[in-house]
N, C-alpha and C. Protein backbone atom coordinates (compact mmCIF):
# COMPACT_ATOMS: atom_id res chain seq x y z
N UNK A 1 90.65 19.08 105.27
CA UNK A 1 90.14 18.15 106.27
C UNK A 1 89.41 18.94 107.36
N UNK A 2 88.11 18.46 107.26
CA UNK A 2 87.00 19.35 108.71
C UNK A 2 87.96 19.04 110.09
N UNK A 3 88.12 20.19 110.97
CA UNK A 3 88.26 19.70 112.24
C UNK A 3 87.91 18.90 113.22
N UNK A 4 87.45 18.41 114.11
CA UNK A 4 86.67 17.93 115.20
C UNK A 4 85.91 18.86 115.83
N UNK A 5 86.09 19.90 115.68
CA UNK A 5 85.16 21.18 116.62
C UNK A 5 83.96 21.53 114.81
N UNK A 6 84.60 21.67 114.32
CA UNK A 6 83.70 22.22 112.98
C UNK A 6 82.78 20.69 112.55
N UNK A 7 83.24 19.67 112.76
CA UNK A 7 82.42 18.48 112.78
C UNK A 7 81.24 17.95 113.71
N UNK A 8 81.68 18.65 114.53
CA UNK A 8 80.58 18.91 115.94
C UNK A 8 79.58 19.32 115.62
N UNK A 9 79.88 21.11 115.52
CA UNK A 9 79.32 22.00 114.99
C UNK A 9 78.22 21.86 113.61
N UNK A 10 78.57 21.08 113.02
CA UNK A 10 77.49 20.49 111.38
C UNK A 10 76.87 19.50 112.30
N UNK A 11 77.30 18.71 113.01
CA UNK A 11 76.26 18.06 113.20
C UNK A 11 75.35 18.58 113.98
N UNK A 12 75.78 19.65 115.59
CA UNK A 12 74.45 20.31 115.72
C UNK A 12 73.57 20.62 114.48
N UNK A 13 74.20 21.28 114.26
CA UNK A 13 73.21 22.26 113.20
C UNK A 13 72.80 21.12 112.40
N UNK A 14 72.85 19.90 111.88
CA UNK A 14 71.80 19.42 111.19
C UNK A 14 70.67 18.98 112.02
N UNK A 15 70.99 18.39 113.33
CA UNK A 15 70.47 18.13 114.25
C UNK A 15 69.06 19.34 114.64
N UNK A 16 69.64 20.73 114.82
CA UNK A 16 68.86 21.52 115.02
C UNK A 16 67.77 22.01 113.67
N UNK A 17 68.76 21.81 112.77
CA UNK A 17 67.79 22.32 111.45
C UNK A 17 66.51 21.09 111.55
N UNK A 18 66.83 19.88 111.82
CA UNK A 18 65.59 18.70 111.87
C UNK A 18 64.21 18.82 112.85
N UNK A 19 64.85 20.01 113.93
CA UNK A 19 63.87 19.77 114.85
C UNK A 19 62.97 20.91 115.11
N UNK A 20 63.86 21.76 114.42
CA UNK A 20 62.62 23.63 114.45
C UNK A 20 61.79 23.43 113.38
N UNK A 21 60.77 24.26 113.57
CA UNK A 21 59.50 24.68 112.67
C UNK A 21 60.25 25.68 111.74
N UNK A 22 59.03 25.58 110.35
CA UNK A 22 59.68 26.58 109.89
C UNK A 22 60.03 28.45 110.09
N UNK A 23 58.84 28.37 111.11
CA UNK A 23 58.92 30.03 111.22
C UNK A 23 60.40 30.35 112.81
N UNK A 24 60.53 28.77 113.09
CA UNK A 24 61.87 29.30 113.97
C UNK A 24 63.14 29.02 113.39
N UNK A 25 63.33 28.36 112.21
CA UNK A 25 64.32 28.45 111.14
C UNK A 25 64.16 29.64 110.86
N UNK A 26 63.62 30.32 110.30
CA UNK A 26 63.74 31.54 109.79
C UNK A 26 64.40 32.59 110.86
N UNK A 27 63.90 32.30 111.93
CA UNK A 27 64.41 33.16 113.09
C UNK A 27 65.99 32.60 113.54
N UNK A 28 66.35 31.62 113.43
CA UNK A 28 67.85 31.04 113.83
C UNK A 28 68.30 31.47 112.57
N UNK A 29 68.30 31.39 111.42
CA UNK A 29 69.13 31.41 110.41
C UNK A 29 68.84 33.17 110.04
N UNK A 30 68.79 34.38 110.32
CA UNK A 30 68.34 35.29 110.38
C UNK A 30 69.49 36.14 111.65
N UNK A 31 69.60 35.41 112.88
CA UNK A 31 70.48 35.37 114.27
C UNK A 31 71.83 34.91 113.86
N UNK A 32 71.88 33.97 112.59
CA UNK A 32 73.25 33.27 112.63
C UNK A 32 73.78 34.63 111.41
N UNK A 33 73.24 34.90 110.47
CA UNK A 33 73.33 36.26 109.80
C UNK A 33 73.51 37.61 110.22
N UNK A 34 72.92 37.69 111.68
CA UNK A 34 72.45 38.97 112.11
C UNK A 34 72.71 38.93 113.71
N UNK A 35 74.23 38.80 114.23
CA UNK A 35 74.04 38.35 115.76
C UNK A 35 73.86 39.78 116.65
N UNK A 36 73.28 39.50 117.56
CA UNK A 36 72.77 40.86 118.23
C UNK A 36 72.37 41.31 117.77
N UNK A 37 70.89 41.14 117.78
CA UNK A 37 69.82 41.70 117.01
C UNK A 37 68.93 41.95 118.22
N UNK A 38 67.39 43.00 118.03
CA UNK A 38 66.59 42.83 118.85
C UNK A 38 65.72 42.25 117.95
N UNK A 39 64.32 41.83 118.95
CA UNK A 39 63.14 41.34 117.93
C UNK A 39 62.52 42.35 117.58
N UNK A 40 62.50 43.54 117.46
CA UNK A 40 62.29 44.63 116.61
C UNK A 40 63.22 44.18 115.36
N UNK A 41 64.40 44.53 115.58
CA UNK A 41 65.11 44.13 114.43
C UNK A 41 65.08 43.08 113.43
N UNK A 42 64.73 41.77 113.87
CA UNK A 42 64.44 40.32 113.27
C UNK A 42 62.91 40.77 112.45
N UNK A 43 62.11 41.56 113.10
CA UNK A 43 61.29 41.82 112.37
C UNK A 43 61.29 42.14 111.50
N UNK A 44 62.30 43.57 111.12
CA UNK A 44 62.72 44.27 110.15
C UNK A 44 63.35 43.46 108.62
N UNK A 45 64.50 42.34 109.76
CA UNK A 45 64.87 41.68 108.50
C UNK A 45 64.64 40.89 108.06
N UNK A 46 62.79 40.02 108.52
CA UNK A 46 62.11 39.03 108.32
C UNK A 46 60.91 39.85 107.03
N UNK A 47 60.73 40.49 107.68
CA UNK A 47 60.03 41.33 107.18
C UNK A 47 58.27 40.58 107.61
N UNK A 48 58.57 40.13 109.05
CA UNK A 48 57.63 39.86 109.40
C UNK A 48 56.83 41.00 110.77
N UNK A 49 55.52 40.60 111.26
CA UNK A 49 55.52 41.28 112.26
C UNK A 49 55.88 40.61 113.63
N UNK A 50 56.26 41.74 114.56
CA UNK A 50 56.90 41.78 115.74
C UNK A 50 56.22 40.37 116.66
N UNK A 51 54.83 40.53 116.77
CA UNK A 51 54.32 39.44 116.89
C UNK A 51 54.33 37.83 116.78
N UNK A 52 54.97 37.90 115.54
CA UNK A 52 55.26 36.37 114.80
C UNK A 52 56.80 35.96 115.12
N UNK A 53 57.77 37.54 115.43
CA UNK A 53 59.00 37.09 116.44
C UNK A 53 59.34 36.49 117.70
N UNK A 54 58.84 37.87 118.27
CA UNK A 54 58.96 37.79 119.86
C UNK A 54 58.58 35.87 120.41
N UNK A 55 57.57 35.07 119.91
CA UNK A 55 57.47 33.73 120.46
C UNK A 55 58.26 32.48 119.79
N UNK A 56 59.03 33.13 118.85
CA UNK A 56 60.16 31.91 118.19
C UNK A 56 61.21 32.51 118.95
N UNK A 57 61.94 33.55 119.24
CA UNK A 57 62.91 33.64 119.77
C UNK A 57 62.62 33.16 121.23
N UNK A 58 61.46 33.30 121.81
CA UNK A 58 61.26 32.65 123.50
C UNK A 58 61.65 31.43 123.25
N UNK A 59 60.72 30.65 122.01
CA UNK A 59 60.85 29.00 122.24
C UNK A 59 62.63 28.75 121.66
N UNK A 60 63.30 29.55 120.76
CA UNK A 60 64.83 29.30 120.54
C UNK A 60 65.41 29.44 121.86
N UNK A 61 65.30 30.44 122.77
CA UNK A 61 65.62 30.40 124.07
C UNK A 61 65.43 29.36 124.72
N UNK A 62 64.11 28.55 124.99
CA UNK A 62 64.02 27.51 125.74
C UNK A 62 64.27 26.54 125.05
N UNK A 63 65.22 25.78 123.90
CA UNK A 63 65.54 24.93 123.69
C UNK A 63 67.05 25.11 123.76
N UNK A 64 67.64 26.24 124.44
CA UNK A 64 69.12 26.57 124.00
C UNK A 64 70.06 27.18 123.33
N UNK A 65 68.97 27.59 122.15
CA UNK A 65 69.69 27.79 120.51
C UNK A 65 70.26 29.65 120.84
N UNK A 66 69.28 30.25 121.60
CA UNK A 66 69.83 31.35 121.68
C UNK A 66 69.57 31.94 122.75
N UNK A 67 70.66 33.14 123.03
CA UNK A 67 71.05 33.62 124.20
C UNK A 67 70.96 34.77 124.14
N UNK A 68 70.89 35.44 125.50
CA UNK A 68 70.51 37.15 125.45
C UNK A 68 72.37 37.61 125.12
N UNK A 69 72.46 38.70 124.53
CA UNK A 69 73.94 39.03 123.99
C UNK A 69 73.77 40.57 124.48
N UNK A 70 73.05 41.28 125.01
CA UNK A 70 72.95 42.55 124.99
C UNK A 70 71.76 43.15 125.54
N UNK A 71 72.30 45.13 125.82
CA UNK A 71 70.98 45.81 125.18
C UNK A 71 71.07 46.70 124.49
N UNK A 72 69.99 47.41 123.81
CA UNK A 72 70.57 48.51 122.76
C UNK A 72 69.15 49.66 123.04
N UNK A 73 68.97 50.66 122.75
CA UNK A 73 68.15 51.81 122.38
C UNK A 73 67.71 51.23 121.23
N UNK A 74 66.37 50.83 121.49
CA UNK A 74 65.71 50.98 120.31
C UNK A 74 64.82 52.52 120.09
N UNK A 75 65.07 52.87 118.61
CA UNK A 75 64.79 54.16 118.22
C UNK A 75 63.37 54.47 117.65
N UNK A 76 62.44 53.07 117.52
CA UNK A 76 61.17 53.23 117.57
C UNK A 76 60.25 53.28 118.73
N UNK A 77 60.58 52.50 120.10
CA UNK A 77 59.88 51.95 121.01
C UNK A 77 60.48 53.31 122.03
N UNK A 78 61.81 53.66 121.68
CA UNK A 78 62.16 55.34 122.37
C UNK A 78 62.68 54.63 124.04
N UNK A 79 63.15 53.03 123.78
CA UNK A 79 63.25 52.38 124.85
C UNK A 79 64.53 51.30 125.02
N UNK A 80 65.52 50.51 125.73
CA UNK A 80 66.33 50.08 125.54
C UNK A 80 65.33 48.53 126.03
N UNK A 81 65.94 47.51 124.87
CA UNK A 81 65.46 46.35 124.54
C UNK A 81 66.93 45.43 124.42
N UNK A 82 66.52 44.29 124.58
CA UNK A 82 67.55 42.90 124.54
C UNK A 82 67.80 42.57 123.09
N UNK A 83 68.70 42.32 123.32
CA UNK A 83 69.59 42.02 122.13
C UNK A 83 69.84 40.33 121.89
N UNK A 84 69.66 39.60 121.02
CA UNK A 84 70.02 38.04 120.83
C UNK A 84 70.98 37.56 119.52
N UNK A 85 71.19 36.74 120.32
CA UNK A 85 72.72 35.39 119.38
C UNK A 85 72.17 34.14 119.75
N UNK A 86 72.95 33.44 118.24
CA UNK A 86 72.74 32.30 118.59
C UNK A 86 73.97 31.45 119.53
N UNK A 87 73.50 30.63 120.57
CA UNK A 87 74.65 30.14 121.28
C UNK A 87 75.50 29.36 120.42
């Protein structure tokens, strides 16, 4: 028997799966796989470019879906960058 909190929870998420595009699905379901990630990193495991990240994770930010979780050294940029989860 589903809980009441895990029943919640499906229904966000169908809720949210109805209302993103597909290139910010890819980026939430990527975050729910991969929490604390940078968008260097999402790149890596999109295998897209950095470019086509960095503005789905802004717009996941401004609808809620995700939150800053961190920072880390990134070892390409030789620079410490933000880290993201999904809320």
């Amino acid at each position: 028997m589903m809980s009441l909190l895990n029943q919640t929870k499906l229904e966000s998420w169908d809720k949210t799966q109805s209302t993103l595009g597909l290139r910010q699905k890819s980026v939430y379901e990527a975050l729910v796989r991969h929490p604390n990630v940078s968008n260097r990193d999402l790149s890596i495991i999109l295998e897209k470019p950095i470019n086509q990240i960095t503005p789905r994770v802004n717009e996941l930010r401004e609808l809620g879906l995700v939150k800053f979780s961190g920072v880390k050294f990134d070892q390409f940029t030789k620079r410490r960058v933000n880290t993201w989860s999904i809320v």
